[in-house]
PDB file of N, CA and C in Angstrom:
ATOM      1  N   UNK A   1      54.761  14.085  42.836  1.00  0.00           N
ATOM      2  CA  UNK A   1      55.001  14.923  43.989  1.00  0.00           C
ATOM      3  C   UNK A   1      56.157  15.861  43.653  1.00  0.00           C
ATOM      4  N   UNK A   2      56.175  17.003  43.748  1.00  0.00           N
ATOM      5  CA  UNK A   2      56.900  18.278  43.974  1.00  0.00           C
ATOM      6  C   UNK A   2      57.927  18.116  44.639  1.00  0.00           C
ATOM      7  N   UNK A   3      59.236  18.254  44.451  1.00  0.00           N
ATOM      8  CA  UNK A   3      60.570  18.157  45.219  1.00  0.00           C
ATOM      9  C   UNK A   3      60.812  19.976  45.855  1.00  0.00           C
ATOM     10  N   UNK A   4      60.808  20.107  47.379  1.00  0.00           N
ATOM     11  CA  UNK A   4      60.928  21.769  47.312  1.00  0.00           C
ATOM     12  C   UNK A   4      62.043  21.612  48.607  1.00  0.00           C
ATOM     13  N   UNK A   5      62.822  22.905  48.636  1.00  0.00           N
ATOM     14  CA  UNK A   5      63.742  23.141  49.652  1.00  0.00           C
ATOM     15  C   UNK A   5      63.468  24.036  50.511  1.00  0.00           C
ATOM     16  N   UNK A   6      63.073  23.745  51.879  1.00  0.00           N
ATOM     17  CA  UNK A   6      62.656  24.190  53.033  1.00  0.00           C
ATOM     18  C   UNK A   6      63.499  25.063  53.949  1.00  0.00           C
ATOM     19  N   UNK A   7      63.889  26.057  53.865  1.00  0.00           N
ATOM     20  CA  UNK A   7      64.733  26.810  54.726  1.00  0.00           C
ATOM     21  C   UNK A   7      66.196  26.222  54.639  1.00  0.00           C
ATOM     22  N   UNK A   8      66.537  27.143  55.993  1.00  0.00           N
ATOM     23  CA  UNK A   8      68.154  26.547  56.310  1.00  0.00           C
ATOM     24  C   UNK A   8      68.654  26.903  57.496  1.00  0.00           C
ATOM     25  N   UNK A   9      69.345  26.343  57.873  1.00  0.00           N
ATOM     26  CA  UNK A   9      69.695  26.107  59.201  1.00  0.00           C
ATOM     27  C   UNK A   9      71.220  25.867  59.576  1.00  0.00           C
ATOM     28  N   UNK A  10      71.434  26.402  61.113  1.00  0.00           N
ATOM     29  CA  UNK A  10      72.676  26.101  61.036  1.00  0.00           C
ATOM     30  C   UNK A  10      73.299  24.806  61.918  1.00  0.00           C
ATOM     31  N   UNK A  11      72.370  24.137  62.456  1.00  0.00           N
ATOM     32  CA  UNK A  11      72.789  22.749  62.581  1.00  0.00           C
ATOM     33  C   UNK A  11      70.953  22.069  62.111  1.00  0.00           C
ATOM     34  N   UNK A  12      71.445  20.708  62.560  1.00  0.00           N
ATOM     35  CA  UNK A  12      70.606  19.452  62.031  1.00  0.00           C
ATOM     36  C   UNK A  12      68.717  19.706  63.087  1.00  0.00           C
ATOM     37  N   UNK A  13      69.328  20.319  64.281  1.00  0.00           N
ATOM     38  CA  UNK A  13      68.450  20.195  65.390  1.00  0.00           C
ATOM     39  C   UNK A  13      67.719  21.709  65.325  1.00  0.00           C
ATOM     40  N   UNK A  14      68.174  22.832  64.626  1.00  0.00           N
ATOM     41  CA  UNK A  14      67.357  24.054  64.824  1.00  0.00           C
ATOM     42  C   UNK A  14      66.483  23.945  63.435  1.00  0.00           C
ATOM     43  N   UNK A  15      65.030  24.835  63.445  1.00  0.00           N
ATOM     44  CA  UNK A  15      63.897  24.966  63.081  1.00  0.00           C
ATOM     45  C   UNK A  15      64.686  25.907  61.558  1.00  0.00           C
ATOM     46  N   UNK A  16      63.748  25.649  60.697  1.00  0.00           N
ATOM     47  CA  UNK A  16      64.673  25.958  58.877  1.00  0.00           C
ATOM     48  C   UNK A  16      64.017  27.452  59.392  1.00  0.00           C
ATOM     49  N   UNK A  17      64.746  28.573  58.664  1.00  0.00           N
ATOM     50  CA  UNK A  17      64.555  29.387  58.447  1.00  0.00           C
ATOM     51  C   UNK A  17      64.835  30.347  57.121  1.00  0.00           C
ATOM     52  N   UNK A  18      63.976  31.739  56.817  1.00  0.00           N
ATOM     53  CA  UNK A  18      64.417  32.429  55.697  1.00  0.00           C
ATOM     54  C   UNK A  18      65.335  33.195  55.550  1.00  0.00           C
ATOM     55  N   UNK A  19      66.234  33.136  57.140  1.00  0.00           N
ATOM     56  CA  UNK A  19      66.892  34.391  57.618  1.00  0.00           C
ATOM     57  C   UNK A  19      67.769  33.693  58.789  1.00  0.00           C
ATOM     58  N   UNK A  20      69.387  33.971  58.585  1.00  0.00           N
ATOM     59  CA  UNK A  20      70.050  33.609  59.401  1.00  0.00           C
ATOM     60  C   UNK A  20      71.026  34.231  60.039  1.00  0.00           C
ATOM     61  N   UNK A  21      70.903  34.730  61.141  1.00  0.00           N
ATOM     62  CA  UNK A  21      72.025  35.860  61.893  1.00  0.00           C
ATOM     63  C   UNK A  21      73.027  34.331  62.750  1.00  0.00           C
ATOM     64  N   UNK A  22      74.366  34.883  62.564  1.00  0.00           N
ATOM     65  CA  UNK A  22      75.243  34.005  63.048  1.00  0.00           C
ATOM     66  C   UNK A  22      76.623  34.588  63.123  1.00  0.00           C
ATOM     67  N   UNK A  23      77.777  33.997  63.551  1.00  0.00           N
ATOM     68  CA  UNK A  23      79.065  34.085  63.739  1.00  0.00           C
ATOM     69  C   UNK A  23      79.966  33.837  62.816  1.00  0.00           C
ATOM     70  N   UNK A  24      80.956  34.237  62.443  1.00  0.00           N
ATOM     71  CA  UNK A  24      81.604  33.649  61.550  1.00  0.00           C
ATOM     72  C   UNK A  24      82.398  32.413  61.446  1.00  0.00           C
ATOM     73  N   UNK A  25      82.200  31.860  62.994  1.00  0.00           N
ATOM     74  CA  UNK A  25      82.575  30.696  62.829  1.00  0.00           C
ATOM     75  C   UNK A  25      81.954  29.431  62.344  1.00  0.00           C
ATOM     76  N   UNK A  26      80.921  29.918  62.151  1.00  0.00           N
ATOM     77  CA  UNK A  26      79.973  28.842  61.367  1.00  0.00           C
ATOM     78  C   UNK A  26      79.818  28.839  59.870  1.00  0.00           C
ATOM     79  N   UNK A  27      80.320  27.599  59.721  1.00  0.00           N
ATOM     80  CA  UNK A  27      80.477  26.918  58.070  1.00  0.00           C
ATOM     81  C   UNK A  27      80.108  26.089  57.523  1.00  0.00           C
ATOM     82  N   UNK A  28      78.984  25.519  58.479  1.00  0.00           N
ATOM     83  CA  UNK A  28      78.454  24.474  58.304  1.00  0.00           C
ATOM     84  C   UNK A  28      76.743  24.556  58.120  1.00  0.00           C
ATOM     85  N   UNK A  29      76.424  24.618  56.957  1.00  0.00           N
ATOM     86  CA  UNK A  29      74.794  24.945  56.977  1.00  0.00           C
ATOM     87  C   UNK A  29      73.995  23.625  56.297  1.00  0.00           C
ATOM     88  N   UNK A  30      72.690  23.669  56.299  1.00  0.00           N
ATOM     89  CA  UNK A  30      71.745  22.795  56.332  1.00  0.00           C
ATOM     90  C   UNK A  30      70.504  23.659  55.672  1.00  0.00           C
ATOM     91  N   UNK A  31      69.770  22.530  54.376  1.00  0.00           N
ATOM     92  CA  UNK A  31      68.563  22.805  54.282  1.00  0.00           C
ATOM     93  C   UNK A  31      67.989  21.733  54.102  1.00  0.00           C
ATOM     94  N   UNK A  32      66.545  21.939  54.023  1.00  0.00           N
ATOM     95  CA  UNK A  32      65.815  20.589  54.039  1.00  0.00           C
ATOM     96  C   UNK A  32      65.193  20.766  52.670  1.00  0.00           C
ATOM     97  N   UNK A  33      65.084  18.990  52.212  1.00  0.00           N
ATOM     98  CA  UNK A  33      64.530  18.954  51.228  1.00  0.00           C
ATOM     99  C   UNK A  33      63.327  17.532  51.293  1.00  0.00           C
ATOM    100  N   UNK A  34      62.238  18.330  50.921  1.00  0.00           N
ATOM    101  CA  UNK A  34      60.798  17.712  51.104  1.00  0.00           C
ATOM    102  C   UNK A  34      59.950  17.123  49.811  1.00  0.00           C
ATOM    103  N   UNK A  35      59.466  16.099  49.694  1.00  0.00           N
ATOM    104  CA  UNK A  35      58.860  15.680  48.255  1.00  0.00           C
ATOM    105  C   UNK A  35      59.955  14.356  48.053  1.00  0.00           C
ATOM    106  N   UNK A  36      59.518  14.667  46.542  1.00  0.00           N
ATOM    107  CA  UNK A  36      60.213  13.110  46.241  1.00  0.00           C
ATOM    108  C   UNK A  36      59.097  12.638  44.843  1.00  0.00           C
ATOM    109  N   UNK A  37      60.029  11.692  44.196  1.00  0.00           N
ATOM    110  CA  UNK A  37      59.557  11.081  42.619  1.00  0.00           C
ATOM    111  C   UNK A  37      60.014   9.427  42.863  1.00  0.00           C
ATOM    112  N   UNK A  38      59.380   8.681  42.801  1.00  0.00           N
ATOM    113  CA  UNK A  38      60.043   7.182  42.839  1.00  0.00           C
ATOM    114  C   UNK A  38      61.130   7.589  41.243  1.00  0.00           C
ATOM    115  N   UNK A  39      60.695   7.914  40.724  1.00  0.00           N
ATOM    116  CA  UNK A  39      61.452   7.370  39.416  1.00  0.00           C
ATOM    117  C   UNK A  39      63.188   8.863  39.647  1.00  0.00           C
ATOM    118  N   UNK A  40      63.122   9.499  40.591  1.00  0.00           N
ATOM    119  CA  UNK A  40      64.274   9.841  41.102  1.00  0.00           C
ATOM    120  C   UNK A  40      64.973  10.056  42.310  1.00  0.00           C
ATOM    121  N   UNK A  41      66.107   9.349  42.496  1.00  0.00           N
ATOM    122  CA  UNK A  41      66.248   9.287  43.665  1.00  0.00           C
ATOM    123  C   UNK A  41      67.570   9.883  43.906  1.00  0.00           C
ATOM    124  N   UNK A  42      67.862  11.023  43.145  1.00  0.00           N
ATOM    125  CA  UNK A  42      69.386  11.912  43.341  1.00  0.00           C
ATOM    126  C   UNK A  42      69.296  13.189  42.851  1.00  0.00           C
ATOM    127  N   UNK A  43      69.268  14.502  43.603  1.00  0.00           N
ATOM    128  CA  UNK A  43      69.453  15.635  43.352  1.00  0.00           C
ATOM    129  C   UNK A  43      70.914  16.359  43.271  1.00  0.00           C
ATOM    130  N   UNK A  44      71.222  17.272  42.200  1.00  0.00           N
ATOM    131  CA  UNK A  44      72.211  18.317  42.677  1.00  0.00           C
ATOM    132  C   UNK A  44      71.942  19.395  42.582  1.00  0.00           C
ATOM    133  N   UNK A  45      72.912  20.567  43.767  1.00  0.00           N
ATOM    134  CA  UNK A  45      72.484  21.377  44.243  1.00  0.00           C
ATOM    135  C   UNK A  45      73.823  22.323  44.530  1.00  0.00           C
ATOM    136  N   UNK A  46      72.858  23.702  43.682  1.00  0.00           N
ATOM    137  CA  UNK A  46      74.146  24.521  44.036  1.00  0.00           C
ATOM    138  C   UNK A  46      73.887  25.309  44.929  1.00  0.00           C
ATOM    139  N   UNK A  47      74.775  26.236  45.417  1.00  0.00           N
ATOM    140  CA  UNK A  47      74.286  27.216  46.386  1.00  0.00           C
ATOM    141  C   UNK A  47      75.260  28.021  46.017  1.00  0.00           C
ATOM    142  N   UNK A  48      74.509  29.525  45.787  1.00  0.00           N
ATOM    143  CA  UNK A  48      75.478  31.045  45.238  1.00  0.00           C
ATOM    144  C   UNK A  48      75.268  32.008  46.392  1.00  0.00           C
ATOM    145  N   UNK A  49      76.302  32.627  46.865  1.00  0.00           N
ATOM    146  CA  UNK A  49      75.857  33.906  47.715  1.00  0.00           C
ATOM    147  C   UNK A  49      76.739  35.183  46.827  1.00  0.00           C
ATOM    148  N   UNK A  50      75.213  35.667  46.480  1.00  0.00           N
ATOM    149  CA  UNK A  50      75.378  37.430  46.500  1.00  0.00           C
ATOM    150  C   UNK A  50      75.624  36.861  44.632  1.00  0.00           C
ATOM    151  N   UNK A  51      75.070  35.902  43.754  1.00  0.00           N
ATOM    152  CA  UNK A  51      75.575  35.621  42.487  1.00  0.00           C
ATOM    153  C   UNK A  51      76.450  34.706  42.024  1.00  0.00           C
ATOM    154  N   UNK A  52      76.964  34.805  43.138  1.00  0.00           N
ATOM    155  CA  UNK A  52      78.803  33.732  43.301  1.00  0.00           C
ATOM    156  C   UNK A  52      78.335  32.466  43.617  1.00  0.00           C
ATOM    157  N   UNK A  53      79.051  31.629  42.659  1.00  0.00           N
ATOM    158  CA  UNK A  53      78.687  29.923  43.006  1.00  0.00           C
ATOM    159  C   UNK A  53      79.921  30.149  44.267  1.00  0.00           C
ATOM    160  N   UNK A  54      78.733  29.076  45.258  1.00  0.00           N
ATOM    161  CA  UNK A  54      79.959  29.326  46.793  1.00  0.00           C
ATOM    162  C   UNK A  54      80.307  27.380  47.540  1.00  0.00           C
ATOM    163  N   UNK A  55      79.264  26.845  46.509  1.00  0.00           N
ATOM    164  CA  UNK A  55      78.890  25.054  46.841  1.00  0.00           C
ATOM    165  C   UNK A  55      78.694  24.602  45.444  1.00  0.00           C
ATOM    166  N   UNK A  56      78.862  23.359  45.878  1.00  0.00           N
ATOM    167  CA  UNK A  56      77.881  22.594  44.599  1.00  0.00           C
ATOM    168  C   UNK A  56      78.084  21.357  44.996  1.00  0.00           C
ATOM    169  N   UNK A  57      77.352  20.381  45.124  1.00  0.00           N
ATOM    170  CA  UNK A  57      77.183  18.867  45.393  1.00  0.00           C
ATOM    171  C   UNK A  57      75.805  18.226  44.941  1.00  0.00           C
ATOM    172  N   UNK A  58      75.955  16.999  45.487  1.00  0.00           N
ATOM    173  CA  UNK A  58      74.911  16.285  44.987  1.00  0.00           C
ATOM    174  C   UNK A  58      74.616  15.189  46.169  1.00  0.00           C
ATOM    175  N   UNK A  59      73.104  14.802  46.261  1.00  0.00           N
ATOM    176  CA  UNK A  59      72.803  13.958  47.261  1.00  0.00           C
ATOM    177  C   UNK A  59      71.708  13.012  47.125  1.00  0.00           C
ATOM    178  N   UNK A  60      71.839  11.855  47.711  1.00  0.00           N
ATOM    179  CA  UNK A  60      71.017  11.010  47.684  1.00  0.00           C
ATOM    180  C   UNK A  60      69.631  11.043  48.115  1.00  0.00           C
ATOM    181  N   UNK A  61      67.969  11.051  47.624  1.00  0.00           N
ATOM    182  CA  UNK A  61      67.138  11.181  48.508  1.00  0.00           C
ATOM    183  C   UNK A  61      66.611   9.761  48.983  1.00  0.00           C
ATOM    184  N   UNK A  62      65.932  10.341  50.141  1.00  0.00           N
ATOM    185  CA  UNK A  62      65.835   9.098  50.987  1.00  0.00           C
ATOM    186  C   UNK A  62      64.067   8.544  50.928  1.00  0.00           C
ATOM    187  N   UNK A  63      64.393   7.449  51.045  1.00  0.00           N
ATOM    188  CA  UNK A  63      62.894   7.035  50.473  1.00  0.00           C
ATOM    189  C   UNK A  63      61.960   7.670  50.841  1.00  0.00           C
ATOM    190  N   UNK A  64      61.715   8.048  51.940  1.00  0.00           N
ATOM    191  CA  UNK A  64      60.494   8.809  52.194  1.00  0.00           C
ATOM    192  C   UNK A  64      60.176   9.946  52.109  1.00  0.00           C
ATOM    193  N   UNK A  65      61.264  10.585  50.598  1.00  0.00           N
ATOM    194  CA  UNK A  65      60.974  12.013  50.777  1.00  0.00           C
ATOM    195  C   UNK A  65      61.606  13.103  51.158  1.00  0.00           C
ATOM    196  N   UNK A  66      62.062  12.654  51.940  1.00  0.00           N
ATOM    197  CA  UNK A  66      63.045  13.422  53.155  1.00  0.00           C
ATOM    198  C   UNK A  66      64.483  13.703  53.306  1.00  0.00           C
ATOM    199  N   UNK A  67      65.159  14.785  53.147  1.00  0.00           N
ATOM    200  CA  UNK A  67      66.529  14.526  53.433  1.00  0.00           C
ATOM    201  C   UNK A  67      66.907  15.769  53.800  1.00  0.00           C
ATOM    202  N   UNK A  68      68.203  15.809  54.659  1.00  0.00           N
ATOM    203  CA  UNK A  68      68.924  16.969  55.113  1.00  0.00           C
ATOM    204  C   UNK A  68      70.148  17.167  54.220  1.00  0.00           C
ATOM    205  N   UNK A  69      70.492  18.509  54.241  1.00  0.00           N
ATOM    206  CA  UNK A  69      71.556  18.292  52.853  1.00  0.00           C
ATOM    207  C   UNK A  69      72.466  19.329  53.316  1.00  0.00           C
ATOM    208  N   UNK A  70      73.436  18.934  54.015  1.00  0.00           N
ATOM    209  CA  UNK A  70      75.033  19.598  54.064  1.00  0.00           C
ATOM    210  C   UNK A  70      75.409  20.931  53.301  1.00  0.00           C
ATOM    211  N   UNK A  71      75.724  21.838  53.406  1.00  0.00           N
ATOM    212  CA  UNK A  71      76.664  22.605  52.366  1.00  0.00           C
ATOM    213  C   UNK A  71      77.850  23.584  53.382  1.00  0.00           C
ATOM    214  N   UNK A  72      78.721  24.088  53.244  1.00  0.00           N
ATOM    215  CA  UNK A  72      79.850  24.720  53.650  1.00  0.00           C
ATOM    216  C   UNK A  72      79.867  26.605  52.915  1.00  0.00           C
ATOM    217  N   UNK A  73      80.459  26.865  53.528  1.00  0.00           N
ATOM    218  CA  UNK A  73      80.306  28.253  53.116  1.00  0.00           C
ATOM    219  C   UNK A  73      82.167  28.767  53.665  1.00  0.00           C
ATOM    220  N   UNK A  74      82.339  28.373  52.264  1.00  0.00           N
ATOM    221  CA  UNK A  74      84.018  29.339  52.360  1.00  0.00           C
ATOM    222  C   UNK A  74      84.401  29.782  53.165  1.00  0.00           C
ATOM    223  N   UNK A  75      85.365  29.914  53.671  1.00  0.00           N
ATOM    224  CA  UNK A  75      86.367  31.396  54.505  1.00  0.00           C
ATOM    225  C   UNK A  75      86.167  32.469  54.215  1.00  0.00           C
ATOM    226  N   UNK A  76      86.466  32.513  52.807  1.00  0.00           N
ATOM    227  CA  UNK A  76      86.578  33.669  52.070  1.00  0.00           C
ATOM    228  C   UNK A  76      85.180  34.592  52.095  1.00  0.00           C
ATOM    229  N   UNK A  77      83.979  33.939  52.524  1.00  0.00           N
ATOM    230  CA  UNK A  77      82.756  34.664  52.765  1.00  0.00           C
ATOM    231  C   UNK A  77      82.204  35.345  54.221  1.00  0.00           C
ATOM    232  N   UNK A  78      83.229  34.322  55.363  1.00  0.00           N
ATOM    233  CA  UNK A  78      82.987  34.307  56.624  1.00  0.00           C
ATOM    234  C   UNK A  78      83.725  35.745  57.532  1.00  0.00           C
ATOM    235  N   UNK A  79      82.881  36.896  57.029  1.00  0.00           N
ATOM    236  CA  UNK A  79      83.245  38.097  57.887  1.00  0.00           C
ATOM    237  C   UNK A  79      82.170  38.700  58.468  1.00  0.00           C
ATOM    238  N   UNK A  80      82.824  39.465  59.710  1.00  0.00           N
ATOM    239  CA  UNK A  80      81.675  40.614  60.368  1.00  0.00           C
ATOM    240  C   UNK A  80      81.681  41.069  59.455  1.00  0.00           C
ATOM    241  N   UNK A  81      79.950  41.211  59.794  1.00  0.00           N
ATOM    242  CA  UNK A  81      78.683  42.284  59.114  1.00  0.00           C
ATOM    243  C   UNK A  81      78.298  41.692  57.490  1.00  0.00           C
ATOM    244  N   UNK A  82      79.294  40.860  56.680  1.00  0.00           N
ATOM    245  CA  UNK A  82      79.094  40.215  56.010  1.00  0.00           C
ATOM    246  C   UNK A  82      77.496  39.667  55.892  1.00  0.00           C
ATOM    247  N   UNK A  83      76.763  40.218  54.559  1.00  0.00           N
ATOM    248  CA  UNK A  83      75.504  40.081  54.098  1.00  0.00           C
ATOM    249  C   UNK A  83      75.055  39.199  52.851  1.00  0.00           C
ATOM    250  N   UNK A  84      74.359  38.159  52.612  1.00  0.00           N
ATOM    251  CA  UNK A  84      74.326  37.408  51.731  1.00  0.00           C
ATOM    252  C   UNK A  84      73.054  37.036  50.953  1.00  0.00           C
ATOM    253  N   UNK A  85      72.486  37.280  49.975  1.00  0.00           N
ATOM    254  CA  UNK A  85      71.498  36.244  49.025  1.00  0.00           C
ATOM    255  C   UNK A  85      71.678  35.074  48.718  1.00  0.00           C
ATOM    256  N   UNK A  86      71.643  33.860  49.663  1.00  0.00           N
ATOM    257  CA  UNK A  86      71.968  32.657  49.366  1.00  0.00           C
ATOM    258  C   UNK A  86      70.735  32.043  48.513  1.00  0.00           C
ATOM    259  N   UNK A  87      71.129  31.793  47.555  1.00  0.00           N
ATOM    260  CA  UNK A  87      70.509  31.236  46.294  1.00  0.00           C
ATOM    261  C   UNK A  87      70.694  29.370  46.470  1.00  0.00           C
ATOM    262  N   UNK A  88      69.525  28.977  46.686  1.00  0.00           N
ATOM    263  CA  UNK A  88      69.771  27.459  46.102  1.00  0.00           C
ATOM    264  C   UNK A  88      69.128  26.669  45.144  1.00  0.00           C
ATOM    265  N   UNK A  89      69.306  26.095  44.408  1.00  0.00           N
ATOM    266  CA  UNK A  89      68.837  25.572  43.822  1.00  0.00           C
ATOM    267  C   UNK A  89      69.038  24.036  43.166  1.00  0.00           C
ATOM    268  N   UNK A  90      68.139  23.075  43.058  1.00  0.00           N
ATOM    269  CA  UNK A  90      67.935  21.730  42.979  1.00  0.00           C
ATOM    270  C   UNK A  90      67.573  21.414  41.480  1.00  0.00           C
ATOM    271  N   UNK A  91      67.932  20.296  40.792  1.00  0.00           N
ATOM    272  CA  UNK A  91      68.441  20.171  39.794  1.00  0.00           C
ATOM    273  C   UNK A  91      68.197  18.611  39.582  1.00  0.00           C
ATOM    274  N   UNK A  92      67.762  18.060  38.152  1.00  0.00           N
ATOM    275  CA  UNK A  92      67.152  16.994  38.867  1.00  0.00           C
ATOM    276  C   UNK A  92      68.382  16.048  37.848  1.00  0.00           C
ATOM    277  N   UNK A  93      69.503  15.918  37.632  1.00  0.00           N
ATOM    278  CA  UNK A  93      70.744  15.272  37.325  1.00  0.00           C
ATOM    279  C   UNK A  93      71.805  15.823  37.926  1.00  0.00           C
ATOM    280  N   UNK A  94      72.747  14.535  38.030  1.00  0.00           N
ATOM    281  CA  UNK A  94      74.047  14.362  39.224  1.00  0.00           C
ATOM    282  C   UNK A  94      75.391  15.201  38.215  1.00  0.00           C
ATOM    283  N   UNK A  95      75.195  16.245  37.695  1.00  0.00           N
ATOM    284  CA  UNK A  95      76.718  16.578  36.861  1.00  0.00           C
ATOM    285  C   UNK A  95      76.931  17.921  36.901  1.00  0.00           C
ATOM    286  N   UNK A  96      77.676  18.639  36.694  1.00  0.00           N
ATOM    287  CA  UNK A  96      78.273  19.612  37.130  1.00  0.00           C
ATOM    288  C   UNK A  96      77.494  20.630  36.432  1.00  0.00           C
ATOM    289  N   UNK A  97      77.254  20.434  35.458  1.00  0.00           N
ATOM    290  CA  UNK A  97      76.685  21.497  34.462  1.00  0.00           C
ATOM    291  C   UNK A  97      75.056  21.720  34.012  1.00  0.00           C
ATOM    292  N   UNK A  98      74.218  22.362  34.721  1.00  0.00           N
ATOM    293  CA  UNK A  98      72.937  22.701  34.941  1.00  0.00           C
ATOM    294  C   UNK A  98      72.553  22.767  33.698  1.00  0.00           C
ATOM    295  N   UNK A  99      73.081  23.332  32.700  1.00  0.00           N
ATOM    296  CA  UNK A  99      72.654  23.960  31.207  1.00  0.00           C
ATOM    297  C   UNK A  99      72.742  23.094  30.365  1.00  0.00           C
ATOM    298  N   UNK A 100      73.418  21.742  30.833  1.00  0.00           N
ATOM    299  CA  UNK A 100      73.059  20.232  30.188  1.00  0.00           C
ATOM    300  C   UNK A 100      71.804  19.607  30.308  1.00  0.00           C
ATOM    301  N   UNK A 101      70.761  20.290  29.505  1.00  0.00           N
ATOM    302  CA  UNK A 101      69.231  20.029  29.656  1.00  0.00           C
ATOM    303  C   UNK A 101      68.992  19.769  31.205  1.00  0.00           C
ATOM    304  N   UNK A 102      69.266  20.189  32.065  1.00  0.00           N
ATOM    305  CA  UNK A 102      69.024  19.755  33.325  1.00  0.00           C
ATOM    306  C   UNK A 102      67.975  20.410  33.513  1.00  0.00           C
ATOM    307  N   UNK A 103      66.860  20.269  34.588  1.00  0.00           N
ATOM    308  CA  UNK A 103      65.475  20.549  35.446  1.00  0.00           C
ATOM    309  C   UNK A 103      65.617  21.376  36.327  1.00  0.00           C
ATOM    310  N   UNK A 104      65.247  21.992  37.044  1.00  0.00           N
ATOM    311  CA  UNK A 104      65.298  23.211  37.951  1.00  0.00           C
ATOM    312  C   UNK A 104      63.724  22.454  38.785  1.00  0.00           C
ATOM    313  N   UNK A 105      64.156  21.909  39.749  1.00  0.00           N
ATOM    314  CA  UNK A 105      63.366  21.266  40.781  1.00  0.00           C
ATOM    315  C   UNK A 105      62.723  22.163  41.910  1.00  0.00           C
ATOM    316  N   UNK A 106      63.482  22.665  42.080  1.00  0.00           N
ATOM    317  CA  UNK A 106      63.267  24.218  42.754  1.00  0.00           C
ATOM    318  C   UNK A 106      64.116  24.791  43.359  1.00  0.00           C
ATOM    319  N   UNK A 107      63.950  26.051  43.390  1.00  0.00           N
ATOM    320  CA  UNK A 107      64.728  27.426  43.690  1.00  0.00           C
ATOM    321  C   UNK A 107      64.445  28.377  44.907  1.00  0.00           C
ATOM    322  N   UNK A 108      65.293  28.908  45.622  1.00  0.00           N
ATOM    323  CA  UNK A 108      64.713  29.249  47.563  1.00  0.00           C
ATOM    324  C   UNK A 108      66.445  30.305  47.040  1.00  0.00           C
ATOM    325  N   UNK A 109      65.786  31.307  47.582  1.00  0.00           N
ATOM    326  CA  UNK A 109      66.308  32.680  48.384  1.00  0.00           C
ATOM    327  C   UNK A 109      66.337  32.694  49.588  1.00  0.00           C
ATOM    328  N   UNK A 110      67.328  32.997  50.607  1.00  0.00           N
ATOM    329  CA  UNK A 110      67.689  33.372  51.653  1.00  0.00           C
ATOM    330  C   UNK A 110      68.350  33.925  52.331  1.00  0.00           C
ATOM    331  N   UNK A 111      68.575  34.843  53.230  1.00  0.00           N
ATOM    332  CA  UNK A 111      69.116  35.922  53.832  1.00  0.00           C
ATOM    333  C   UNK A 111      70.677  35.323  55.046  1.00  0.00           C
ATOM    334  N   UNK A 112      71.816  35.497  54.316  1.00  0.00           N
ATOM    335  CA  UNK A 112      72.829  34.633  55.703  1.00  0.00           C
ATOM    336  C   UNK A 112      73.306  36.036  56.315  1.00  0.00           C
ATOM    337  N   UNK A 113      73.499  36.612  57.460  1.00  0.00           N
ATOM    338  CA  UNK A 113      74.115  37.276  57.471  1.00  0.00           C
ATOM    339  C   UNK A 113      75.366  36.986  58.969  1.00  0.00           C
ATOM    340  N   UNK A 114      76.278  37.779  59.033  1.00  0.00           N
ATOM    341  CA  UNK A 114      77.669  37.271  59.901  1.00  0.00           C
ATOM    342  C   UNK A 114      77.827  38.632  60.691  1.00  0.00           C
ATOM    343  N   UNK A 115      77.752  38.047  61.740  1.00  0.00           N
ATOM    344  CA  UNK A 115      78.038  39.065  62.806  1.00  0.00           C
ATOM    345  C   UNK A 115      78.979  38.886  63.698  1.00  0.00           C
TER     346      UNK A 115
END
């Protein structure tokens, strides 16, 4: 089964999307991640806006496939009119460095923008 990342969102309870108009007080984002491998059960995941690494963590998946996955978005990004290519991408080892033979699980473009 295919591991893929489903939109994003700005809390746990709204519908994922490709496109996010919001405030700058929000720093707290969400995407979903769907699929799953028995033989792995830990992704990491960066997230770049506009090129710029802006996250990077790693998370546990949950047996059935399913998981919601946290990320933060700087200060330093959080202005009016502020426009973004949020890049994410999933990675199928827990270490900092992607270019350590690591997997590219999959990859999602999305639009943040701050109003």
């Amino acid at each position: 089964m295919t591991i893929e990342i489903t939109g994003i969102k700005t809390d746990l309870m709204a519908a994922p999307a490709d496109m996010i108009v919001t405030t700058v007080d929000d720093d707290h984002f969400f995407f979903f991640v769907t699929g799953g491998d028995k033989n792995l059960d830990a992704v990491h995941f960066y997230v770049s806006l506009d090129g710029e690494l802006a996250f990077l963590g790693g998370t546990n998946l949950d047996a059935d496939g399913k998981q919601n996955v946290r990320f933060d978005v700087p200060e330093v990004y959080r202005k009016p009119g502020a426009k973004y290519e949020v890049m994410i991408e999933l990675y199928d080892r827990a270490d900092d460095n992607p270019d350590n033979d690591a997997v590219i699980l999959d990859e999602q473009f999305y639009t943040l923008t701050y109003k």
